[in-house]
C-alpha atoms as a PDB file:
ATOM      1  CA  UNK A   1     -63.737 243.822 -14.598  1.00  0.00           C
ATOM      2  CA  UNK A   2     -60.005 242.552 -15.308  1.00  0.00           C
ATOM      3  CA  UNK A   3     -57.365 242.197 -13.127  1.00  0.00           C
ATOM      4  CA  UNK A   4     -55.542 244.848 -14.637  1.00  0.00           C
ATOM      5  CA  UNK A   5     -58.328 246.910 -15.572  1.00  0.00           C
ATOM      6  CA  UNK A   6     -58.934 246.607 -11.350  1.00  0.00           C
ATOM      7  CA  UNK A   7     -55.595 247.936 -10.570  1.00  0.00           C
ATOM      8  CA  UNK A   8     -55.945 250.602 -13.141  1.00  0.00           C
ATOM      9  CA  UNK A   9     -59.026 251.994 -11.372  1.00  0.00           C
ATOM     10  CA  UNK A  10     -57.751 251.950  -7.714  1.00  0.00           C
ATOM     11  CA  UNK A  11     -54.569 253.276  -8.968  1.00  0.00           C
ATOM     12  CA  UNK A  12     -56.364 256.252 -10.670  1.00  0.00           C
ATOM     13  CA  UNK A  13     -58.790 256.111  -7.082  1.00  0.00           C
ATOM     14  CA  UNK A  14     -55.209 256.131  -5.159  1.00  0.00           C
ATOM     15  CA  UNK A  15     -53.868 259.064  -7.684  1.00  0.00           C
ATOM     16  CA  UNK A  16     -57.140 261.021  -7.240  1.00  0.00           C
ATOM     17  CA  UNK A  17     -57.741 260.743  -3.247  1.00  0.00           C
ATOM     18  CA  UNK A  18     -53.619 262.354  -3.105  1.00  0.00           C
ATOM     19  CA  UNK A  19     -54.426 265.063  -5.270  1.00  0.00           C
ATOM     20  CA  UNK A  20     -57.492 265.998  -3.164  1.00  0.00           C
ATOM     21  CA  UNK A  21     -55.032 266.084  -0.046  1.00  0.00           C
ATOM     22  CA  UNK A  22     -52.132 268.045  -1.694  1.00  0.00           C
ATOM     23  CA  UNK A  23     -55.073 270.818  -2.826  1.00  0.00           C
ATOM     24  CA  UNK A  24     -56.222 270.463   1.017  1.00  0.00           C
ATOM     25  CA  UNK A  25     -52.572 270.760   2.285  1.00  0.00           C
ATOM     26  CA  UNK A  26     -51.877 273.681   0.133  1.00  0.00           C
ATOM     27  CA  UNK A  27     -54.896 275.574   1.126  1.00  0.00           C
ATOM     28  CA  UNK A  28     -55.206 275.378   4.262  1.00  0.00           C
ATOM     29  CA  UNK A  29     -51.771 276.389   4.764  1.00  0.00           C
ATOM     30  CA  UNK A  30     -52.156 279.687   2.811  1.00  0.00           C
ATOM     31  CA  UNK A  31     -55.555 280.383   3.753  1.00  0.00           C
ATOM     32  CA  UNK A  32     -56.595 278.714   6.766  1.00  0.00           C
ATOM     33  CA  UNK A  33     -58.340 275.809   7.373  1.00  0.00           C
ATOM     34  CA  UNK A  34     -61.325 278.135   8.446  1.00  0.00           C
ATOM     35  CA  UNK A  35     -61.364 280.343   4.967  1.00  0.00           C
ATOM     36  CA  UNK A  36     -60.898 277.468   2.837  1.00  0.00           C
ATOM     37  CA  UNK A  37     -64.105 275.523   1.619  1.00  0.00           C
ATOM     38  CA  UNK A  38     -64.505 272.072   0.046  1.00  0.00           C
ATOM     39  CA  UNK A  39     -65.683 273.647  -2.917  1.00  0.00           C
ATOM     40  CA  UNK A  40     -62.315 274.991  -3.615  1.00  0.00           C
ATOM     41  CA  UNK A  41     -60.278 272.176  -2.648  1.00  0.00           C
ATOM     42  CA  UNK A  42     -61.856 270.045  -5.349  1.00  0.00           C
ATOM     43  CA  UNK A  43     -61.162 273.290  -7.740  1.00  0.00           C
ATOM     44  CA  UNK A  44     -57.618 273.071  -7.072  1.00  0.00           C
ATOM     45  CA  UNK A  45     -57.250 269.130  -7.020  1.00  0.00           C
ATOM     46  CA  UNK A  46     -59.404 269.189 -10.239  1.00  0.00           C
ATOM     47  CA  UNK A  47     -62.299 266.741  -9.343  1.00  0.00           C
ATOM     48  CA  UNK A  48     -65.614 267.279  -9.379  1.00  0.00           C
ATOM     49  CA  UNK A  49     -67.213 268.227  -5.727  1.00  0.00           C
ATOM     50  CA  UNK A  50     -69.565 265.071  -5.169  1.00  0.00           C
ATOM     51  CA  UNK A  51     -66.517 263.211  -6.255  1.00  0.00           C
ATOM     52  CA  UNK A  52     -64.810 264.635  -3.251  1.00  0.00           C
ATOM     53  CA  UNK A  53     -67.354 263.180  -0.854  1.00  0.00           C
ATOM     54  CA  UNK A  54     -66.355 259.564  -2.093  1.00  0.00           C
ATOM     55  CA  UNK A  55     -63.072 259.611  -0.444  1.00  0.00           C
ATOM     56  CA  UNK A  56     -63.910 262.094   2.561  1.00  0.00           C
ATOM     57  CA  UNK A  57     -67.858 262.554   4.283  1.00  0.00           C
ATOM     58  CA  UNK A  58     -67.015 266.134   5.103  1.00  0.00           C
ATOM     59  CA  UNK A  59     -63.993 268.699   5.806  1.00  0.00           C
ATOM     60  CA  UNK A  60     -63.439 267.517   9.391  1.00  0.00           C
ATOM     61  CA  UNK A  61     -62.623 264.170   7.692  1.00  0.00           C
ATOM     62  CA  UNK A  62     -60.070 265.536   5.231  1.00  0.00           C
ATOM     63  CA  UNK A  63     -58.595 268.047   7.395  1.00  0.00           C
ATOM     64  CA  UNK A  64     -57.591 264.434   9.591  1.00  0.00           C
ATOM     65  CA  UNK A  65     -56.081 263.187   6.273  1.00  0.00           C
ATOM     66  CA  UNK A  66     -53.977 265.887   5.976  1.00  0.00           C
ATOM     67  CA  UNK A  67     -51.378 264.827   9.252  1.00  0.00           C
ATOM     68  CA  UNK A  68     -52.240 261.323   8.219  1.00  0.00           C
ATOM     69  CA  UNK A  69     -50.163 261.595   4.589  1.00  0.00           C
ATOM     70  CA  UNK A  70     -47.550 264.350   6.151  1.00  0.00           C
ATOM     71  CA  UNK A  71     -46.600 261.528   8.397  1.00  0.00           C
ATOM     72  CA  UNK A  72     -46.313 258.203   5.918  1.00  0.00           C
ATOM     73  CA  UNK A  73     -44.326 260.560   3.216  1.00  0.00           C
ATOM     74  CA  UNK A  74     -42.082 261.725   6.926  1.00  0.00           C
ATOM     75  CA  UNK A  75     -41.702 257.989   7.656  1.00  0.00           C
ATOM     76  CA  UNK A  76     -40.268 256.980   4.305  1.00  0.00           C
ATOM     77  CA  UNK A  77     -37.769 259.600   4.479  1.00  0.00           C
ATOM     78  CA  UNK A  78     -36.745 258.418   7.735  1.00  0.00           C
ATOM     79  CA  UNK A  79     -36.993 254.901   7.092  1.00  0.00           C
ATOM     80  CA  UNK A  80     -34.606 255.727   3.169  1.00  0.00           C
ATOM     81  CA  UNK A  81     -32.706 257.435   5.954  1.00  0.00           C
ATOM     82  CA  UNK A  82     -31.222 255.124   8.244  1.00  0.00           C
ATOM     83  CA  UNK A  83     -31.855 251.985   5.677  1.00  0.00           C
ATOM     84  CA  UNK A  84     -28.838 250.201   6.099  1.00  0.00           C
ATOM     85  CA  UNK A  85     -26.986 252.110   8.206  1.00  0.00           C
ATOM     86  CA  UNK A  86     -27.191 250.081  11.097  1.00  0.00           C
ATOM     87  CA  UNK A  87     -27.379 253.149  13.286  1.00  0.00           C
ATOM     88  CA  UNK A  88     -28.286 252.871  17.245  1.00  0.00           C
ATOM     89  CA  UNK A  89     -30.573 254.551  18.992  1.00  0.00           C
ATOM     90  CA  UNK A  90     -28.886 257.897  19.293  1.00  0.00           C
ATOM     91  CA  UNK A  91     -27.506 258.058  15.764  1.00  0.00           C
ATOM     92  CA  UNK A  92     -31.187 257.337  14.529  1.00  0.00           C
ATOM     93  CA  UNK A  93     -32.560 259.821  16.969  1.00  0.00           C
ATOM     94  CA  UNK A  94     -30.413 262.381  15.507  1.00  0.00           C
ATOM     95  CA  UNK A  95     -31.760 261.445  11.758  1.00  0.00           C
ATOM     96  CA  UNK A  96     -35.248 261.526  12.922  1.00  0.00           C
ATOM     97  CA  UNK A  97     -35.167 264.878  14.168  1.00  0.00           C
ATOM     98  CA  UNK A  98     -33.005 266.694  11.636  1.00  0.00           C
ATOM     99  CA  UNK A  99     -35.193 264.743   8.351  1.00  0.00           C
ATOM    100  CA  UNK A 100     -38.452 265.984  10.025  1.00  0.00           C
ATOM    101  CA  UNK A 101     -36.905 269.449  10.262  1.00  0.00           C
ATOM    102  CA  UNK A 102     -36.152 268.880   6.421  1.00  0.00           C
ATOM    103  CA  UNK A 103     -39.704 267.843   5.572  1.00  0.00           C
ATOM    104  CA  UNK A 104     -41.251 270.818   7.001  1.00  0.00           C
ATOM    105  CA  UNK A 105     -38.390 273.169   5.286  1.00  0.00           C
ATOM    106  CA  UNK A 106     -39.393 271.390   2.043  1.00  0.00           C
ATOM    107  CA  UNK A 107     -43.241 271.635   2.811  1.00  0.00           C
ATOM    108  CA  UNK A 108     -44.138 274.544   4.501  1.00  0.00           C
ATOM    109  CA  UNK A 109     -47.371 274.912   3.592  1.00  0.00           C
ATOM    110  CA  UNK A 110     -47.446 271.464   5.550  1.00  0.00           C
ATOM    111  CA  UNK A 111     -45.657 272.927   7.994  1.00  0.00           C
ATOM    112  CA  UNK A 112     -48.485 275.889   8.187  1.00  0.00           C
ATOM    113  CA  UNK A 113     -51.331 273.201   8.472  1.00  0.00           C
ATOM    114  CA  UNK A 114     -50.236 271.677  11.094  1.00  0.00           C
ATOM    115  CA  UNK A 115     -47.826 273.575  13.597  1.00  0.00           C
ATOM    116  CA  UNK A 116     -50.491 276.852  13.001  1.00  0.00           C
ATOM    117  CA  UNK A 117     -53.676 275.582  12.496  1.00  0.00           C
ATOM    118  CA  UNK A 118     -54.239 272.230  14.098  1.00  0.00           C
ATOM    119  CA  UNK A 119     -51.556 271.757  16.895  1.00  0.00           C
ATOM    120  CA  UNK A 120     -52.408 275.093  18.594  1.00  0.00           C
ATOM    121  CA  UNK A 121     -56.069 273.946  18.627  1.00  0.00           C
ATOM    122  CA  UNK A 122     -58.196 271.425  19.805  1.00  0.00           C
ATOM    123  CA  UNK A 123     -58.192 269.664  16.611  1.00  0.00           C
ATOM    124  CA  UNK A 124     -54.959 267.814  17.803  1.00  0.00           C
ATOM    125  CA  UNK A 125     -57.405 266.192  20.207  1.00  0.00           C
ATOM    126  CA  UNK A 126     -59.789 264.370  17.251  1.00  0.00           C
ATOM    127  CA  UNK A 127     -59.009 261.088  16.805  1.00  0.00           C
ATOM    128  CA  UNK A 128     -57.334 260.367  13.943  1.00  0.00           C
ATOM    129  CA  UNK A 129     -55.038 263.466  14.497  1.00  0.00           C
ATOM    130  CA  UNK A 130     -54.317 262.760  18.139  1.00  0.00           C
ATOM    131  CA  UNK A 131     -53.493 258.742  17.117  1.00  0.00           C
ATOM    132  CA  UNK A 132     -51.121 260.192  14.369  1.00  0.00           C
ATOM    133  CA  UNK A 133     -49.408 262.586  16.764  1.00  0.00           C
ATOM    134  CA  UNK A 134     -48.865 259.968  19.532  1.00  0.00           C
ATOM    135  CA  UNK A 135     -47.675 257.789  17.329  1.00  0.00           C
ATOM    136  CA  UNK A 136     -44.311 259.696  16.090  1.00  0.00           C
ATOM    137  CA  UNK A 137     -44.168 260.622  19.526  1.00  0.00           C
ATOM    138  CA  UNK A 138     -43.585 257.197  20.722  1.00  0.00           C
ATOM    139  CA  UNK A 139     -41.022 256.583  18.573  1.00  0.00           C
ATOM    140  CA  UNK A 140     -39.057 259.281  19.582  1.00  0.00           C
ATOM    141  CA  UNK A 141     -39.464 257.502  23.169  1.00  0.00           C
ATOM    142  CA  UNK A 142     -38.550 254.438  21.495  1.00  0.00           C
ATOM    143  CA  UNK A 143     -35.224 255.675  20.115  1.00  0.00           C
ATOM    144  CA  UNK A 144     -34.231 257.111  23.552  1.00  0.00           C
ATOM    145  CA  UNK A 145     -35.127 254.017  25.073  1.00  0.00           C
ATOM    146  CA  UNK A 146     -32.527 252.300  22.731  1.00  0.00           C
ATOM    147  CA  UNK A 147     -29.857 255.006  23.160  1.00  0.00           C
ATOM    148  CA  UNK A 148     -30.211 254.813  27.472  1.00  0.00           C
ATOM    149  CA  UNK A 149     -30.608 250.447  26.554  1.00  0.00           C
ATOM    150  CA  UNK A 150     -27.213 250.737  25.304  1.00  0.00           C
ATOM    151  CA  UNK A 151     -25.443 253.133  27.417  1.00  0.00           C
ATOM    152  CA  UNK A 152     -25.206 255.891  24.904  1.00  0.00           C
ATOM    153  CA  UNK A 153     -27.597 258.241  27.079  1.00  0.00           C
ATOM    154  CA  UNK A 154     -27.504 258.333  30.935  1.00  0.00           C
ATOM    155  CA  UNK A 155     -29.413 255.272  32.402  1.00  0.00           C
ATOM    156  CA  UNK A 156     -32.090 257.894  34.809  1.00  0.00           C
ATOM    157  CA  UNK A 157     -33.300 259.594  31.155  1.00  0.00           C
ATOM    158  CA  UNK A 158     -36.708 259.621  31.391  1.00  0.00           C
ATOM    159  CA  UNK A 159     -37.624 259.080  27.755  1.00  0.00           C
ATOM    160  CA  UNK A 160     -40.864 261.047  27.687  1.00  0.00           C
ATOM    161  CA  UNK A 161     -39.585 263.981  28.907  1.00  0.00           C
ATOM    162  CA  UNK A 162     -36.387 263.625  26.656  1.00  0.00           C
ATOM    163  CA  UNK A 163     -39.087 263.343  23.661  1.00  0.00           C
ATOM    164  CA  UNK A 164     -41.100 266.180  25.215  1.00  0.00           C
ATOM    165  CA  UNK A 165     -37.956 268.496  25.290  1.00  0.00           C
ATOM    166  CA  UNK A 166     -37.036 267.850  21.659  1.00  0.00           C
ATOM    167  CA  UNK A 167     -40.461 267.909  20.239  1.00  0.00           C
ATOM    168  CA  UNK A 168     -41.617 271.221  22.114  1.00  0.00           C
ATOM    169  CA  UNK A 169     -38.057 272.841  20.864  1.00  0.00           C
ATOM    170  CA  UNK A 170     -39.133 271.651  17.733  1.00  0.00           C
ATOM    171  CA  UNK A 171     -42.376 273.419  17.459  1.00  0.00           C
ATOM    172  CA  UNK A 172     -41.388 276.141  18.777  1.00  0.00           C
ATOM    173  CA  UNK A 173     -38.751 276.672  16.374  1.00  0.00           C
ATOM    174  CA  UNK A 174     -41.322 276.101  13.217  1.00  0.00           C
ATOM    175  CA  UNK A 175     -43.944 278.295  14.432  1.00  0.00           C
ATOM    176  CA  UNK A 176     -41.525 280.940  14.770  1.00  0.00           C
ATOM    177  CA  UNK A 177     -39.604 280.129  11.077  1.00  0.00           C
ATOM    178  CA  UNK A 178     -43.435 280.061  10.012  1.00  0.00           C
ATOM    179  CA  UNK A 179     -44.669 282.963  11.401  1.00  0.00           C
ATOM    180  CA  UNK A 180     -42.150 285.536  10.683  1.00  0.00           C
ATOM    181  CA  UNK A 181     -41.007 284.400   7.059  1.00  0.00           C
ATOM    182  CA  UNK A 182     -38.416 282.015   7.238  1.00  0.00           C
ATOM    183  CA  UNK A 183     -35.994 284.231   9.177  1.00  0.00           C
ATOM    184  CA  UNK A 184     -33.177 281.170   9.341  1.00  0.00           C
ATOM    185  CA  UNK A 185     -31.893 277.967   8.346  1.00  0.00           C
ATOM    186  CA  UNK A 186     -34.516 275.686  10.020  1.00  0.00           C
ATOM    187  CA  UNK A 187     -32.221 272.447  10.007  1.00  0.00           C
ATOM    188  CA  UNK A 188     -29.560 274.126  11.156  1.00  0.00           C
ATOM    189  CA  UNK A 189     -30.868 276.094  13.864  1.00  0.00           C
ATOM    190  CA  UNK A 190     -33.201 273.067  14.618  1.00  0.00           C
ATOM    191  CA  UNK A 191     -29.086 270.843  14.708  1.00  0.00           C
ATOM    192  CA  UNK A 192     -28.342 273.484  16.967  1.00  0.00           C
ATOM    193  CA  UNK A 193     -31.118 272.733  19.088  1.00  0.00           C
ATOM    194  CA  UNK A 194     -30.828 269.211  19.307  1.00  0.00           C
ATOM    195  CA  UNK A 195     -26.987 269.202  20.144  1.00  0.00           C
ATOM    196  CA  UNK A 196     -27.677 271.744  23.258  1.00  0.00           C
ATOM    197  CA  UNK A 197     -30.636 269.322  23.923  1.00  0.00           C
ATOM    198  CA  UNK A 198     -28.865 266.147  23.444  1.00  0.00           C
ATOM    199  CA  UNK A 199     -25.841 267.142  25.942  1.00  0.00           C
ATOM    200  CA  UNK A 200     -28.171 266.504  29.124  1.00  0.00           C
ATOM    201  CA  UNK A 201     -29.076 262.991  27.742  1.00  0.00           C
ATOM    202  CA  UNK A 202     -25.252 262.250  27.808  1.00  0.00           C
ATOM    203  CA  UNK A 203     -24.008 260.017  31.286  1.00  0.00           C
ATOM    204  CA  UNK A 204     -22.140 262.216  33.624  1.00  0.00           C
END
């Protein structure tokens, strides 16, 4: 095979595999991850069932896939973000927060998938999930780190419990936009949030 004819094929592989996880995403956030099947995945993502099984061995596998691509597409909105900004720690902190807000306001059936189905069960224990997870996690500790590093937040902040506080208000806040309908504005409830949060990080 060509070069080009190559990058054709994994391009059309690469094409394929995200339409498989946008029918997942989509699914299991309006039916469940439970009441939605394989079978209809591939219905929705238009590929044929045993092509399915060439880019995941079963559902467990593509419900991991799911957090997996909700997170890179999160990261390059953060990282178009604060691209040249040359924000610090707290500044970026802020961005982080308020653009993941935005991604789940722009994806809720995303937002469904993960903050209804998987975080409230012991899925956000398998592997892949649970590496995925810790790692936006840590960079929230990583931004606080950089914030306390250069006197922006006071110097006893214990950065995992800052992250803890911001990421559990978080949650709770999207189950609760999820669950009843989208009752408010979930950035600016969630800016709300973070401000009242962010004023016992400040030095006394």
């Amino acid at each position: 095979m060509s070069p080009s004819r190559l990058k054709l094929a994994q391009q059309r592989s690469r094409d394929r595999r995200e339409r498989i996880v946008s029918a997942a995403t989509r699914l299991f956030g309006r039916r469940g991850i439970a009441r939605t099947s394989l079978t209809d995945v591939a219905r929705l993502a238009r590929v044929p069932l045993p092509s399915l099984y060439d880019y995941f061995k079963d559902k467990q596998d593509l419900v991991a896939a799911v957090p997996e691509a909700s997170y890179l597409a999160l990261y390059e909105r953060l990282t178009a973000g604060v691209a040249g900004s040359g924000a610090g720690g707290r500044r970026r902190l802020r961005v982080t927060y308020l653009t993941n807000l935005e991604y789940i306001r722009d994806n809720p059936d995303w937002g469904r998938v993960f903050f209804l189905e998987i975080w409230p069960s012991v899925m956000v224990g398998q592997g892949r999930i649970r590496k995925a997870v810790d790692r936006y996690g840590l960079h929230y500790v990583e931004l606080i780190r950089r914030a306390v590093a250069a006197g922006e937040y006071r110097r006893d902040l214990d950065p995992y419990l800052a992250m803890s506080l911001l990421l559990g208000g978080l949650c709770q806040l999207t189950a609760v936009w999820l669950l009843y309908r989208q009752p408010y504005d979930l950035v600016a409830r969630g800016t709300e949030l973070f401000d009242l949060a962010e004023a016992s990080f400040l030095r006394r």
